[in-house]
C-alpha atoms as a PDB file:
ATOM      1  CA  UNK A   1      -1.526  -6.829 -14.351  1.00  0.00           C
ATOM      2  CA  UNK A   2       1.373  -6.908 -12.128  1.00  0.00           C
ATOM      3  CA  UNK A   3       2.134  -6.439  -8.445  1.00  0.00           C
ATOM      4  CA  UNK A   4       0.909  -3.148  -6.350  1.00  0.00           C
ATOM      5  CA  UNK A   5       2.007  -2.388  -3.338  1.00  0.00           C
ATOM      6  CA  UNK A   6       0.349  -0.742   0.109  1.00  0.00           C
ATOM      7  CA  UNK A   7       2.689   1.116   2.737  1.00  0.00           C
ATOM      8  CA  UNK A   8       1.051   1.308   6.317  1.00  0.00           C
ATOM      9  CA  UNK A   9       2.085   0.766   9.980  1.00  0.00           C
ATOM     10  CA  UNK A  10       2.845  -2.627  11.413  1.00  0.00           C
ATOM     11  CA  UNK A  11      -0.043  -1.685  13.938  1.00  0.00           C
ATOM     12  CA  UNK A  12      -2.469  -1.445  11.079  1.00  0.00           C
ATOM     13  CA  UNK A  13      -1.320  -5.083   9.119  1.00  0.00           C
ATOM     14  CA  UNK A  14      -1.682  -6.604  12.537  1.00  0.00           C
ATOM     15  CA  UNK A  15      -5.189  -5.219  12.754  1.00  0.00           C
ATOM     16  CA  UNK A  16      -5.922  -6.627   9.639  1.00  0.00           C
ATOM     17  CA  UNK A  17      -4.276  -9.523   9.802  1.00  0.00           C
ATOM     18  CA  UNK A  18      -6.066 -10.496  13.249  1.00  0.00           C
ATOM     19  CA  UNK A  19      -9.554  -9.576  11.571  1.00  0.00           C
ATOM     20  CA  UNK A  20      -8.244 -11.429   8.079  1.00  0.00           C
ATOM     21  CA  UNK A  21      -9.428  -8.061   6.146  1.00  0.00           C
ATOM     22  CA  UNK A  22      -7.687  -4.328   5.430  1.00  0.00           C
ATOM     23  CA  UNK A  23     -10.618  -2.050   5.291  1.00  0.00           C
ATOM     24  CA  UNK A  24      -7.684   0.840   4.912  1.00  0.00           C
ATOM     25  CA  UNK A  25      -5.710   3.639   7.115  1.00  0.00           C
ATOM     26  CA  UNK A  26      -7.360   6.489   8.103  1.00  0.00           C
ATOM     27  CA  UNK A  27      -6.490   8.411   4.416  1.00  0.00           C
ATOM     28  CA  UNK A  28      -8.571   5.775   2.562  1.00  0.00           C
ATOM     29  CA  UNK A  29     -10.997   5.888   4.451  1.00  0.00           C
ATOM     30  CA  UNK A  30     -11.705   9.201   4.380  1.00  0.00           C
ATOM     31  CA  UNK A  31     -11.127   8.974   0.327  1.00  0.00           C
ATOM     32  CA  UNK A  32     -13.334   5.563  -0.231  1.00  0.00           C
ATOM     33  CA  UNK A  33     -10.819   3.484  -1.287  1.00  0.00           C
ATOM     34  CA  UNK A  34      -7.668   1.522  -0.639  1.00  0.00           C
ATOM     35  CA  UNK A  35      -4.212   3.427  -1.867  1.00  0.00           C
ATOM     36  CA  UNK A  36      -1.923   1.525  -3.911  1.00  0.00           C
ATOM     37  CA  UNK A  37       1.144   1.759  -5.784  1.00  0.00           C
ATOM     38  CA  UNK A  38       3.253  -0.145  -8.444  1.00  0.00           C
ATOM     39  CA  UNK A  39       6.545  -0.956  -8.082  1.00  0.00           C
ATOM     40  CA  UNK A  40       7.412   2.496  -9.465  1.00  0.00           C
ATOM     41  CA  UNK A  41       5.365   4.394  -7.647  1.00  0.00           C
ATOM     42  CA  UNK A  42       6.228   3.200  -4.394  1.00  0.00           C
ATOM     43  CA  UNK A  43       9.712   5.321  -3.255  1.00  0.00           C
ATOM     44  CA  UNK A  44       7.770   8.344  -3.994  1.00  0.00           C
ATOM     45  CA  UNK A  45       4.496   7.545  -2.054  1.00  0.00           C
ATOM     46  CA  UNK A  46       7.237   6.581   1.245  1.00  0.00           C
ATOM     47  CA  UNK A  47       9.013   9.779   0.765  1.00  0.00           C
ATOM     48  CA  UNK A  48       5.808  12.200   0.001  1.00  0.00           C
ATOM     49  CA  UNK A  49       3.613  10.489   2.181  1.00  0.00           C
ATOM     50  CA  UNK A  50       5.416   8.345   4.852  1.00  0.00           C
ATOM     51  CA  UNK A  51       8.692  10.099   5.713  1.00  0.00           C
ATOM     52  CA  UNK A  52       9.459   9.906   9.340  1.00  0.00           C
ATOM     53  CA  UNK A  53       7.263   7.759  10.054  1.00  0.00           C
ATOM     54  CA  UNK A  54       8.853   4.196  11.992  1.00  0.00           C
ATOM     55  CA  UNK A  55       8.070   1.013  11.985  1.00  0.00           C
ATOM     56  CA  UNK A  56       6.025   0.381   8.518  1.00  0.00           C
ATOM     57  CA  UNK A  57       5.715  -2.700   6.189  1.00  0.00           C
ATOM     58  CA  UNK A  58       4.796  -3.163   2.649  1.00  0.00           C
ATOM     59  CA  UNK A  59       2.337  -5.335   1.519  1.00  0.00           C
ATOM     60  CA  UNK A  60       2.530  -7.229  -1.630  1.00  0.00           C
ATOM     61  CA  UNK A  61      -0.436  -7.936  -3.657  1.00  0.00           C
ATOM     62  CA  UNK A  62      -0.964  -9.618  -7.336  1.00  0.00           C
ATOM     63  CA  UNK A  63      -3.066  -6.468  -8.857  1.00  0.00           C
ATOM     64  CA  UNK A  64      -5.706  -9.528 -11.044  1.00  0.00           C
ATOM     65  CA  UNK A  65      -6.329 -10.866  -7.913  1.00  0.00           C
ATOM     66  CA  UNK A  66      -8.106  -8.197  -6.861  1.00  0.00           C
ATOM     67  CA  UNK A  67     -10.643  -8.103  -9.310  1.00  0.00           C
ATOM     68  CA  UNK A  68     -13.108  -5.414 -10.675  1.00  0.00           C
ATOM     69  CA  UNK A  69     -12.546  -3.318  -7.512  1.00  0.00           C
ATOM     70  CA  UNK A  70      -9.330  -2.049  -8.549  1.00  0.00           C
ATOM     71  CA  UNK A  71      -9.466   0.819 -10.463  1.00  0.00           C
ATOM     72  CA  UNK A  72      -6.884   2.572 -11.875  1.00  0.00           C
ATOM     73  CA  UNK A  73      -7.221   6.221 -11.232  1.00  0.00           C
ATOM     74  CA  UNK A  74      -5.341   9.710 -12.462  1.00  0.00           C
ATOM     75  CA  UNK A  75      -3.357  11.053  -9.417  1.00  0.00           C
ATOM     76  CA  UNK A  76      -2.976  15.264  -9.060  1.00  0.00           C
ATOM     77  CA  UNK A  77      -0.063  14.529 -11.189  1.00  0.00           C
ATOM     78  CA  UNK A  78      -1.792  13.070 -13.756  1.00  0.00           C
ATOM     79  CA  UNK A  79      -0.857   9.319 -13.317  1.00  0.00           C
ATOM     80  CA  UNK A  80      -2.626   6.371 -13.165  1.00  0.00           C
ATOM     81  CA  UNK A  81      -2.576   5.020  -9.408  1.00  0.00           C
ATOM     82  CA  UNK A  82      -4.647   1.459  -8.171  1.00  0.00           C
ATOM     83  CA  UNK A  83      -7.488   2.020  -6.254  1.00  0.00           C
ATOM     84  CA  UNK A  84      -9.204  -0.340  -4.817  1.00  0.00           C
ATOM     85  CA  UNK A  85     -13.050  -0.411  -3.771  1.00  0.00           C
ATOM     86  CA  UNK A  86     -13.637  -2.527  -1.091  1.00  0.00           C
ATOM     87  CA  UNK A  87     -11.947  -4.586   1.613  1.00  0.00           C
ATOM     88  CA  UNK A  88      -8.006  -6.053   0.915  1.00  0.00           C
ATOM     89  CA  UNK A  89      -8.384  -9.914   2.424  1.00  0.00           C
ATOM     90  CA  UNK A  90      -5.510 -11.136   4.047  1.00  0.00           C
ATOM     91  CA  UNK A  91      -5.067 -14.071   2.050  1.00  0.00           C
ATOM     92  CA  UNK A  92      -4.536 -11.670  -0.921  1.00  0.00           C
ATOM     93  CA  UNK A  93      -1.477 -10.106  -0.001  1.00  0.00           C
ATOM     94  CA  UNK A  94       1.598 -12.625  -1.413  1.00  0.00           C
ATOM     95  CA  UNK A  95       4.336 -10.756   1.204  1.00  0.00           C
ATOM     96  CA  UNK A  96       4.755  -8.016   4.180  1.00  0.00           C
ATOM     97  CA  UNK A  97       8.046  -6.639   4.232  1.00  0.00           C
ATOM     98  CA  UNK A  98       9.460  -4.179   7.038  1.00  0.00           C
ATOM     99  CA  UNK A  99      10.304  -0.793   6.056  1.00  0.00           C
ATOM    100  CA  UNK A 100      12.529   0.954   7.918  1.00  0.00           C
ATOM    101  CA  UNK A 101      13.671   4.456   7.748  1.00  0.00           C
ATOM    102  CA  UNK A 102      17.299   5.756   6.106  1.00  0.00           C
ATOM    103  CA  UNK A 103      18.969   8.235   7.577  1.00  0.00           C
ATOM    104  CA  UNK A 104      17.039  10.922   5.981  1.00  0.00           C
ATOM    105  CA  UNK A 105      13.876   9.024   7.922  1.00  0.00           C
ATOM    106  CA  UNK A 106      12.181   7.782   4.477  1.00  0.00           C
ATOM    107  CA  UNK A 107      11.366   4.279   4.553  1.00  0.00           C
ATOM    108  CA  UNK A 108      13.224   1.891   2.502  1.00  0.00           C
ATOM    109  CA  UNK A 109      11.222  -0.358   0.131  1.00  0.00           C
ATOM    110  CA  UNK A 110      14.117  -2.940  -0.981  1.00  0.00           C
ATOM    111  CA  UNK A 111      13.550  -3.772  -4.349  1.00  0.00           C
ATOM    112  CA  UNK A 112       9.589  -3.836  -5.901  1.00  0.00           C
ATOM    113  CA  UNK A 113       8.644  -5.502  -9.115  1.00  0.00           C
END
């Protein structure tokens, strides 16, 4: 399946990683589901949805170890985005890497798979 990728604020991973469990930001919550992104995906989800926003990390994660709660779901735009249904364990994700902002303020992912 691949690698996906989750952008949120240091704040949140150390929530999660005190708890051992990412029930989501306050977005996926209100949608049901964890946000995701592959490789791809990810620039445009900093720079639509994350621009100006400091001190963020990116969370690795091997999509087929996530099971049958990751779904892959049409965006607005008509492409397929992973969802997933249900709580992100903290052994699950494989890396956290910083993101900081460029000098246009959108964070910089470094290079995704």
């Amino acid at each position: 399946m691949g690698r996906i990728y989750k952008i949120l604020t240091r704040a949140e991973w150390n929530q999660a990683e005190a708890a051992g469990q990412f029930a989501g930001s306050a977005v996926d919550l209100a949608d049901g589901f964890i946000h995701f992104s592959t490789g791809v995906q990810a620039a445009e989800t900093a720079r639509r949805h994350f621009a100006g926003q400091p001190d963020l990390v990116v969370l690795e994660i091997e999509a087929g170890d996530l099971g049958e709660a990751l779904r892959w779901e049409p965006s607005r735009g008509g492409h397929l985005f992973p969802h997933l249904y249900g709580s992100l364990t903290a052994s699950q994700v494989l890396s956290v890497t910083e993101a900081p902002l460029d000098a246009d303020g959108v964070p910089m992912l470094g290079a995704l798979v």
